[in-house]
Protein backbone atom coordinates (compact mmCIF):
# COMPACT_ATOMS: atom_id res chain seq x y z
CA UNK A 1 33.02 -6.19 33.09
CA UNK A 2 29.30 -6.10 34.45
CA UNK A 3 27.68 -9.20 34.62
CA UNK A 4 25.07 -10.05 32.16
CA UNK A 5 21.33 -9.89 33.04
CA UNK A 6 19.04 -12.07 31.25
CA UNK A 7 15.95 -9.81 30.21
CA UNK A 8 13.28 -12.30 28.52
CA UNK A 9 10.88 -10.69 25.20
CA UNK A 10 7.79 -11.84 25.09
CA UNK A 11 6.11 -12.21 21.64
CA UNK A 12 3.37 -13.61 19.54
CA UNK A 13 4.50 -15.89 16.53
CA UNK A 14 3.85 -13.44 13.48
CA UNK A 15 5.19 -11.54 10.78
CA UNK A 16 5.34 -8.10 12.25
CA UNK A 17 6.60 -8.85 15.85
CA UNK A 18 9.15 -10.68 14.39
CA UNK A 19 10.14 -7.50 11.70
CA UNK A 20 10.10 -5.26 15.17
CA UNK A 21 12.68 -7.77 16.95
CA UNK A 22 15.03 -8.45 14.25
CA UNK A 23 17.96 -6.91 14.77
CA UNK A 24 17.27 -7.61 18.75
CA UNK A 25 16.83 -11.95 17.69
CA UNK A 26 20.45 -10.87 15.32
CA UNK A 27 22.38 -9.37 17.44
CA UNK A 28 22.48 -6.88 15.35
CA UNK A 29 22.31 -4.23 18.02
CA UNK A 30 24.34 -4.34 20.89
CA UNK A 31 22.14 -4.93 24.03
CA UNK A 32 25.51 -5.71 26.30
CA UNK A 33 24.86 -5.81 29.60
CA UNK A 34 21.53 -7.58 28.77
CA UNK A 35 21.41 -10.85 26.98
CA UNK A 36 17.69 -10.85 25.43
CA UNK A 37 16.04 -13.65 25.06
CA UNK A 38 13.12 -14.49 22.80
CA UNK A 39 9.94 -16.10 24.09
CA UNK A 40 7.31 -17.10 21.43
CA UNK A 41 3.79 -17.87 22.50
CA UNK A 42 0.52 -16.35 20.66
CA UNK A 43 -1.13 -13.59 22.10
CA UNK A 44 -3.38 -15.28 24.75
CA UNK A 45 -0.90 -17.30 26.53
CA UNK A 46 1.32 -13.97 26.73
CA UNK A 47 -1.63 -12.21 28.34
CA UNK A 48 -1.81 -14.91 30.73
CA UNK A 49 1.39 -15.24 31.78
CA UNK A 50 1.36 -11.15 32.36
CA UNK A 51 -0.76 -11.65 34.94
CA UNK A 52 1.38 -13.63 36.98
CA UNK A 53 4.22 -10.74 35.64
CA UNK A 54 6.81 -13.63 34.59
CA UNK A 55 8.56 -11.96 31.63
CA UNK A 56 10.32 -8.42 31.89
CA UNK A 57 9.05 -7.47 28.71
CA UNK A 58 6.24 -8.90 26.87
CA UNK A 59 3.80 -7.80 24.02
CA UNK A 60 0.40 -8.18 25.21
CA UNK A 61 -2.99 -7.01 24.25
CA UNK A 62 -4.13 -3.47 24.88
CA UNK A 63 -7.02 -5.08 26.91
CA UNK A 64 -4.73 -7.37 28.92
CA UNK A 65 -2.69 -3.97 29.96
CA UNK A 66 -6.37 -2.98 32.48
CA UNK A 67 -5.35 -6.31 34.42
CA UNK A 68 -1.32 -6.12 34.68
CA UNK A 69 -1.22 -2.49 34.97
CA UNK A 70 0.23 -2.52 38.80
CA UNK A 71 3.24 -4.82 37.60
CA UNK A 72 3.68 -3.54 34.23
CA UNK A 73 3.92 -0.27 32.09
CA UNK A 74 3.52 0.47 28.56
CA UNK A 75 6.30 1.14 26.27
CA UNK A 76 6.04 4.03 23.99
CA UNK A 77 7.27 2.15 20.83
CA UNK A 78 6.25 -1.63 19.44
CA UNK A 79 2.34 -1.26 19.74
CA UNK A 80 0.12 -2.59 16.66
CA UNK A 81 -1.92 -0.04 15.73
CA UNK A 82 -5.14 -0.24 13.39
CA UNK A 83 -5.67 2.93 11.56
CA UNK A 84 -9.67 2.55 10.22
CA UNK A 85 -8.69 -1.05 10.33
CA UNK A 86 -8.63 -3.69 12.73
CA UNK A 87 -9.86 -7.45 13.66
CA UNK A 88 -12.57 -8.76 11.80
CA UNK A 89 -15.57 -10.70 12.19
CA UNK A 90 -16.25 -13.23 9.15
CA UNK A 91 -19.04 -15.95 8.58
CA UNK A 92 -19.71 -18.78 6.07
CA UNK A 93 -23.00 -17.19 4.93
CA UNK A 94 -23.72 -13.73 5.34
CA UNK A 95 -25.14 -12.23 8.60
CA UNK A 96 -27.16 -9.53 9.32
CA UNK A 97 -27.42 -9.66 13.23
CA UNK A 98 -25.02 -11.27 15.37
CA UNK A 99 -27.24 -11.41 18.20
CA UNK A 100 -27.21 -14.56 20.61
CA UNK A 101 -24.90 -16.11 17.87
CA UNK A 102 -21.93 -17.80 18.84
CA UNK A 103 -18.40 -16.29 17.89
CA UNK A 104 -15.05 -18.23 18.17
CA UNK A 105 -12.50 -15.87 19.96
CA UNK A 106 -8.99 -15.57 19.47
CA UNK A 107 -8.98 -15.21 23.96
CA UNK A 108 -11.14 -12.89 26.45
CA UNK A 109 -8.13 -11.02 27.12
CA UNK A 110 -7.28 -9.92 23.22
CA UNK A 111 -8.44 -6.35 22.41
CA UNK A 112 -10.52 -8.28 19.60
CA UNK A 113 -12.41 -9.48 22.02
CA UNK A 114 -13.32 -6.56 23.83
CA UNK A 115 -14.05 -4.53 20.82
CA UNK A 116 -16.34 -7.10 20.00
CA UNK A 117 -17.79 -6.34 23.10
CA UNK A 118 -18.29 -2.66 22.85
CA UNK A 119 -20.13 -3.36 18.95
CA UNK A 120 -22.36 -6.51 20.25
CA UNK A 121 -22.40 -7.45 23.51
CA UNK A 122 -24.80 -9.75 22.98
CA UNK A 123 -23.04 -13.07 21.79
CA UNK A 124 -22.04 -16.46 23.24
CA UNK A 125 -18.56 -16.78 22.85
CA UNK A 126 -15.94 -19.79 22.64
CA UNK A 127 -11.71 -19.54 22.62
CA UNK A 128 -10.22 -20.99 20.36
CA UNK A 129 -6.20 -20.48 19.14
CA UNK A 130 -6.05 -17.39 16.78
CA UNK A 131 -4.84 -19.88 13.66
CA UNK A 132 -7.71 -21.87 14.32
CA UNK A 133 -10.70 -19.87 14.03
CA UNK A 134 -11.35 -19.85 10.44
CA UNK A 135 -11.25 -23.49 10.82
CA UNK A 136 -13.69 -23.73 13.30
CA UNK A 137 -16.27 -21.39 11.15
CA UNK A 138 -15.99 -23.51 8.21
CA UNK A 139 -16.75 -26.56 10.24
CA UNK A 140 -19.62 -25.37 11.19
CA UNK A 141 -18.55 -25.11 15.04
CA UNK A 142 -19.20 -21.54 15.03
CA UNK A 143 -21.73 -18.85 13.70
CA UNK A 144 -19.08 -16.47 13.05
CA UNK A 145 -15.09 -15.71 14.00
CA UNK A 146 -13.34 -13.23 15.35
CA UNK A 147 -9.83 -13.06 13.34
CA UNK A 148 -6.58 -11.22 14.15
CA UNK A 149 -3.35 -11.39 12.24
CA UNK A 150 -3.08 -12.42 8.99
CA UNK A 151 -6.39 -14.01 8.68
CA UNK A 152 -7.30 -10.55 8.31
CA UNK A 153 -5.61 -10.71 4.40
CA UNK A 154 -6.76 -14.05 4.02
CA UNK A 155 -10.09 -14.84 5.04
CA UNK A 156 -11.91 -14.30 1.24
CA UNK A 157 -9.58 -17.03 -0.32
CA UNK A 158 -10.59 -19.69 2.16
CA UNK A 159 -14.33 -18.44 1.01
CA UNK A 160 -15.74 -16.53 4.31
CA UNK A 161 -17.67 -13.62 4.31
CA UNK A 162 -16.68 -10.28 6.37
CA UNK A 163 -19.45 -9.17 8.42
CA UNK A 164 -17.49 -6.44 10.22
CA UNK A 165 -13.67 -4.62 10.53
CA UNK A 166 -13.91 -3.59 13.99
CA UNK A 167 -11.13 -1.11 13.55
CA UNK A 168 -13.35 0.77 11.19
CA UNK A 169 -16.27 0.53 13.14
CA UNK A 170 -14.30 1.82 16.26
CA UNK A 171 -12.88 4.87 13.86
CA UNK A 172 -16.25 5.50 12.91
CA UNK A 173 -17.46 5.82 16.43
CA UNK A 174 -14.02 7.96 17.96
CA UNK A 175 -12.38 9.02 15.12
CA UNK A 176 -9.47 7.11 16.58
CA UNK A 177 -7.01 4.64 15.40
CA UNK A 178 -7.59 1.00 17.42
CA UNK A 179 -5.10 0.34 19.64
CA UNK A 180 -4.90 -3.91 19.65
CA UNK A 181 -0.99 -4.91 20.74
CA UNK A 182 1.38 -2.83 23.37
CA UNK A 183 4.46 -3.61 24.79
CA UNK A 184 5.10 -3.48 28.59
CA UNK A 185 8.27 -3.72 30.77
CA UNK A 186 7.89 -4.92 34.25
CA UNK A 187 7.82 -1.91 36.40
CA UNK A 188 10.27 -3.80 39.74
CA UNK A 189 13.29 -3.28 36.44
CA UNK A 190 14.06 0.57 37.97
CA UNK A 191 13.37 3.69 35.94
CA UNK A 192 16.90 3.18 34.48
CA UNK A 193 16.96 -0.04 33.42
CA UNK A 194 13.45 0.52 31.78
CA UNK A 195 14.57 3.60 30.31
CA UNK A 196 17.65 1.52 28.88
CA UNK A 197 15.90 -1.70 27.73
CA UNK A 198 12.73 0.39 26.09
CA UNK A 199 15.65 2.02 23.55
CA UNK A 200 16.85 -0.94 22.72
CA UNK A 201 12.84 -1.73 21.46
CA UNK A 202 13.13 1.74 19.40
CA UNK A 203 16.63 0.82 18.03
CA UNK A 204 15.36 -2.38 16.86
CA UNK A 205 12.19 -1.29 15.11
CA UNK A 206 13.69 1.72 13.50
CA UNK A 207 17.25 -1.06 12.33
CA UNK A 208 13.77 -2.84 10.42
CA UNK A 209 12.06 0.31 9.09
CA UNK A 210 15.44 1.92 8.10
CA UNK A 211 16.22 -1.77 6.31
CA UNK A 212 12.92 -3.12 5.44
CA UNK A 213 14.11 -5.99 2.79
CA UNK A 214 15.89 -7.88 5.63
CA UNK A 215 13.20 -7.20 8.78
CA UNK A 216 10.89 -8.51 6.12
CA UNK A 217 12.83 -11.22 5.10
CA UNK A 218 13.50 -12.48 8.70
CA UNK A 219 9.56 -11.74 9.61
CA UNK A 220 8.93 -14.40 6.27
CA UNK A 221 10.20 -16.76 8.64
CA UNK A 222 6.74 -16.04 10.33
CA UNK A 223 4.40 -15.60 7.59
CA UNK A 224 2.51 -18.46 7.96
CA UNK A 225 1.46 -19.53 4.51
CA UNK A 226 1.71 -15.72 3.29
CA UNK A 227 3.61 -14.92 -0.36
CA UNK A 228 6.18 -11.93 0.56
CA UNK A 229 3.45 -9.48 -1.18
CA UNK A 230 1.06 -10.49 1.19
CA UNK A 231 3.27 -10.43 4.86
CA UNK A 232 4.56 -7.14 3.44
CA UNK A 233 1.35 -5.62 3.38
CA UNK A 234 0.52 -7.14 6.52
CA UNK A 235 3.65 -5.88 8.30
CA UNK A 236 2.88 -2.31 6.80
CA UNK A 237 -0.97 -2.35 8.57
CA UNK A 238 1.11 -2.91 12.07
CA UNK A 239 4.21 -1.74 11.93
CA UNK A 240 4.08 2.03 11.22
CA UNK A 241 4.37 5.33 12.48
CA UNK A 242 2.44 4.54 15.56
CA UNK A 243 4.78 1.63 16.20
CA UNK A 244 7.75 4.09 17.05
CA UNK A 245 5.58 6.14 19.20
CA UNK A 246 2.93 5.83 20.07
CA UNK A 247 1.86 9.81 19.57
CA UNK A 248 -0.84 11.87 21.20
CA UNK A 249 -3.42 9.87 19.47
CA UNK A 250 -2.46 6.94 20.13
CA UNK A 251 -2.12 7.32 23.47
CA UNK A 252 -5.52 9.06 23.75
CA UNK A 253 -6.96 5.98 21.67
CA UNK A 254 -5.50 3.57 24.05
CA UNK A 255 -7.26 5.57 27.42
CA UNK A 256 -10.52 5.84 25.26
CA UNK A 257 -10.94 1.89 24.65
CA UNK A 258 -10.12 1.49 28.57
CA UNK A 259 -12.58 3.61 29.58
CA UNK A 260 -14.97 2.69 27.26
CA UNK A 261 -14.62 -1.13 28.05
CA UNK A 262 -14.99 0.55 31.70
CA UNK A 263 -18.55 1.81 30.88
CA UNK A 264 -19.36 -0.97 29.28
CA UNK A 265 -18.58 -3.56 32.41
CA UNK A 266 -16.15 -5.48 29.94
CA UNK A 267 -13.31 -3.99 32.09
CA UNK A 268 -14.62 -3.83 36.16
CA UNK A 269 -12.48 -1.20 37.29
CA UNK A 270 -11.12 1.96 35.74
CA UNK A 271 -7.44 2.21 34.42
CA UNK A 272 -5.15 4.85 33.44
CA UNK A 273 -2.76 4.20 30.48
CA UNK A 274 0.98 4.67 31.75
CA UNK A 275 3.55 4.78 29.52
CA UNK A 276 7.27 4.99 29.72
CA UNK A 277 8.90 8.06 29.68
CA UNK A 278 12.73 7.88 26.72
């Protein structure tokens, strides 16, 4: 019998990563020889540990991929894709111009961020965890926020004003869906063994599209204060079509936002999106 290999999954702590890895954290699929092994940390700590390439897989930001793209490369399948619909920015009191205000940011590495960049780069900017950003704009620590997740669904109950959905915005200006969460698989792994481990991914999301009651009821688990209604909706924005492949679009929308956070000195050098081949 081949020995097992330990392969360790990055992801963030939400509803529809966890409806993507379901029948990966059940065993429902067999990985054998790889025993896979969850690791949950939001977004921004993912990102960071990407750059030092720790985890063979990990979901990270599509902005984080311009800075790991020597160790890592991008999985076809489990990306969170916007379509006219993305992070927004909300406020206590309407605003008209965001200029010189100061935003709290769910991390500089998140794709939020950088699409915030390409609509106003001319803000002051402070990181705070992604859960605790509508917090820190009701306090009053903050002009605006910058919210990902499911703050996106629940921003106008806790009383905050939208001032922008960035993922419309960046449809309006490309005509392209918004790329915001890939997957990447360390690229030392072999051709084979990435070939091997990315179908598992695949298997897994289609087990949860094919049997959407349980995924759903397992990605509860992460909802986060969300009725089933609600986490169902938000697992439908970001776990879609896209999310099995990502398609010629979305692969063109991911090398668009590089280059454009290129042009726009966000991103200092220039990056080509490389995905795995099934």
């Amino acid at each position: 019998m081949p020995e097992t290999e330990i392969i360790r999954i990055g992801h963030s702590p939400d509803s529809d990563d966890a409806f993507m890895f379901y029948a990966l954290a059940k065993d429902i699929i067999n990985t054998e020889p790889y025993e896979i092994v969850h690791v949950i940390e939001d977004i921004e700590t993912l990102n960071k540990r990407a750059l030092a390439a720790e985890l063979e897989v990990t979901a990270i930001s599509v902005h984080a991929y311009a800075y790991v793209a020597n160790d890592y490369v991008l999985m076809p399948c489990g990306a969170s894709i916007g379509d006219n619909y993305g992070p927004l920015m909300v406020s206590k009191s309407p605003i008209e111009d965001l200029t010189g205000k100061k935003i709290a940011v769910p991390g500089e590495m998140t794709t939020a961020y950088l699409t915030m960049k390409l609509y106003q780069p001319n803000v002051e900017t402070g990181t705070y965890r992604f859960d605790k950003i509508i917090d820190a704009v009701q306090d009053g620590k903050v002009d605006a926020g910058l919210i990902i997740h499911e703050g996106q669904l629940t921003y106008a109950r806790e009383g905050l004003h939208k001032i922008v959905d960035l993922g419309e915005w960046w449809y309006e200006e490309t005509g392209l869906p918004l790329p915001l969460g890939a997957n990447v698989i360390r690229r030392n792994l072999g051709s084979e063994k990435i070939r091997t481990i990315t179908s598992l991914l695949k298997q897994s999301i289609q087990y949860s599209l094919d049997h959407r009651e349980l995924g759903l009821e397992y990605a509860m688990t992460y909802a986060r204060d969300m009725e089933t209604d609600l986490a169902d909706k938000f697992v439908g924005m970001y776990v879609n079509d896209y999310t099995l492949d990502y398609g010629e679009n979305g692969r063109k929308a991911v090398q668009e936002l590089l280059n454009r956070g290129h042009d726009a000195g966000v991103i200092a050098h220039k990056v080509d999106a490389d995905f795995v081949t099934l």
